[in-house]
Structure formats: C-alpha cells, structure tokens
C-alpha atoms as a PDB file:
ATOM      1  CA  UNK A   1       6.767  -3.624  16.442  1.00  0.00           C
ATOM      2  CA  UNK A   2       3.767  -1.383  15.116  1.00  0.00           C
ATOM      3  CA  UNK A   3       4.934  -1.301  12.356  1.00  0.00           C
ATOM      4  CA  UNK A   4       5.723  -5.035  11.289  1.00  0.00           C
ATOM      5  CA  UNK A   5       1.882  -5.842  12.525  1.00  0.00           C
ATOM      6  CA  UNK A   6       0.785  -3.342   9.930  1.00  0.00           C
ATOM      7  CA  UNK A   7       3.025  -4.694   7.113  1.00  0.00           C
ATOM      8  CA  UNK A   8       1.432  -8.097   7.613  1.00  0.00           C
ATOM      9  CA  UNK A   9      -2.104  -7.262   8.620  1.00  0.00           C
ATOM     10  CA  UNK A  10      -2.713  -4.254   6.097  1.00  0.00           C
ATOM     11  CA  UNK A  11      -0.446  -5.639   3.719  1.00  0.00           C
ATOM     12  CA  UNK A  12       1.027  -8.861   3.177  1.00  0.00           C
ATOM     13  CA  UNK A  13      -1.942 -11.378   4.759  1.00  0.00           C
ATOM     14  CA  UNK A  14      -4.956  -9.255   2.358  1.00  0.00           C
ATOM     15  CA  UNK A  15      -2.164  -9.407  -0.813  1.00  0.00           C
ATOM     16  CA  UNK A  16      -1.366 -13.197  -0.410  1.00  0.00           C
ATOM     17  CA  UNK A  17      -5.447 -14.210  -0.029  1.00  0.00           C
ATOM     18  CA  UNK A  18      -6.042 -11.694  -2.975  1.00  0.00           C
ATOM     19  CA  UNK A  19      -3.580 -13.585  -5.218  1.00  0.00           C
ATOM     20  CA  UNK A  20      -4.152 -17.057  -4.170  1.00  0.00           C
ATOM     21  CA  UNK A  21      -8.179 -17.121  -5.022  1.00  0.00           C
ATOM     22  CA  UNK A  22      -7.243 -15.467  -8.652  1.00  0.00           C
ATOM     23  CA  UNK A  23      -7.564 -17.750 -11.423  1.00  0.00           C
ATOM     24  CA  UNK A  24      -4.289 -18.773 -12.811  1.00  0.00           C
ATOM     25  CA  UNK A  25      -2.676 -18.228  -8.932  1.00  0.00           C
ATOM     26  CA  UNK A  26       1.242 -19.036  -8.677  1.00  0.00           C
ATOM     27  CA  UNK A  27       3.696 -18.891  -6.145  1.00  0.00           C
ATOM     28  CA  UNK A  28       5.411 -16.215  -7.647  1.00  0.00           C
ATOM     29  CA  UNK A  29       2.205 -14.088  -7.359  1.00  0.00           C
ATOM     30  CA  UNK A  30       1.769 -15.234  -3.730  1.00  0.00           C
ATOM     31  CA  UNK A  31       5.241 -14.618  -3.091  1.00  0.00           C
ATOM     32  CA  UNK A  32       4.887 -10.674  -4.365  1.00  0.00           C
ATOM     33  CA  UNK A  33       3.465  -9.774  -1.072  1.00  0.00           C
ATOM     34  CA  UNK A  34       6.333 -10.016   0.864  1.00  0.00           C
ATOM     35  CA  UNK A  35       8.356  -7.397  -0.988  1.00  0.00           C
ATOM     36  CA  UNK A  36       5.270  -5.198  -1.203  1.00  0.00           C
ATOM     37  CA  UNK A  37       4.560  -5.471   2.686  1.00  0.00           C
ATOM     38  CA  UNK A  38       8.212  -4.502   2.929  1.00  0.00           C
ATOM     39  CA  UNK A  39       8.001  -1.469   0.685  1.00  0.00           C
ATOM     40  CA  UNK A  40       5.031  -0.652   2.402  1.00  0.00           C
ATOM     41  CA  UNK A  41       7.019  -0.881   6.036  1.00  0.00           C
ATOM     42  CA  UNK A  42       9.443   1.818   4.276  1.00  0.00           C
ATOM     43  CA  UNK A  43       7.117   3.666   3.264  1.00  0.00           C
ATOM     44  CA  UNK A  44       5.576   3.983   6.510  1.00  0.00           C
ATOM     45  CA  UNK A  45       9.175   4.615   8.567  1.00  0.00           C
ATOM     46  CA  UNK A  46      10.264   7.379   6.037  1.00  0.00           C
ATOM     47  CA  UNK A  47       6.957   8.865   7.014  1.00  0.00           C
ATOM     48  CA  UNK A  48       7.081   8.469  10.706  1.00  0.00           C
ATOM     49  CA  UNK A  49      10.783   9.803  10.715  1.00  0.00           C
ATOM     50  CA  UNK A  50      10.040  12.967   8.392  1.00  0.00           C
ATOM     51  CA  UNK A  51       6.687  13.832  10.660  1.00  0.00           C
ATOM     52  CA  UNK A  52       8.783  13.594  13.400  1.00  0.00           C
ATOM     53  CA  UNK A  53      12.220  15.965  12.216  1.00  0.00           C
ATOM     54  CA  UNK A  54       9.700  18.431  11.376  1.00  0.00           C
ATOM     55  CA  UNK A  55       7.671  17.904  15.424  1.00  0.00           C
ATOM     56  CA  UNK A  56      11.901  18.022  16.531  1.00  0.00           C
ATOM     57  CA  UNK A  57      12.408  21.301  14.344  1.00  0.00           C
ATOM     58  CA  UNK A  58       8.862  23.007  15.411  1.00  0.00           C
ATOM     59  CA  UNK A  59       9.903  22.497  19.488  1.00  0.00           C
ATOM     60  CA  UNK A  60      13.291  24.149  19.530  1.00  0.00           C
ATOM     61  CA  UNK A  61      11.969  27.175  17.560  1.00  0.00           C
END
C-alpha cells in the first residue's frame, strides 16, 4: 500500500503537472507518467526485497 502512495505522490501526480504546464503539452506526454510511476514502484520492490534477503541472510548467520 506504501508503496502505490509513493508511485503516485513522488511520481506520477509531480510527472503529469510537470508535463501538462510545458508548452506544446499532449496526452501522450501526460500519459508517460503512468509507466514511469510503475517503473519507479519496481524499482522500489526490487529494492525492498534485496535489503531484506540480505537482513534474512545476516540473522541466521
């Protein structure tokens, strides 16, 4: 749940905003936030899982 609120609060809301006041703004440049929040969400699970394998591997040495 984390997670998705930082996809759309770090992410995809500041993206979108940044995109719509450019001159020359399209929906396709709008739309580009989506994906990026979502390869952002990635991101941010691979790094949660690999922190916590190594925690896992550290506690049963």
């Amino acid at each position: 749940m984390l997670q998705g609120l930082a996809q759309t609060f770090i992410v995809r809301l500041p993206m979108s905003y940044i995109m719509s006041i450019r001159s020359g703004a399209s929906l396709t440049m709008i739309g580009l936030a989506a994906p990026c929040a979502t390869v952002f969400g990635i991101v941010l699970n691979l790094t949660y899982f690999i922190i916590l394998n190594r925690r896992r591997a550290q506690d049963t040495v």
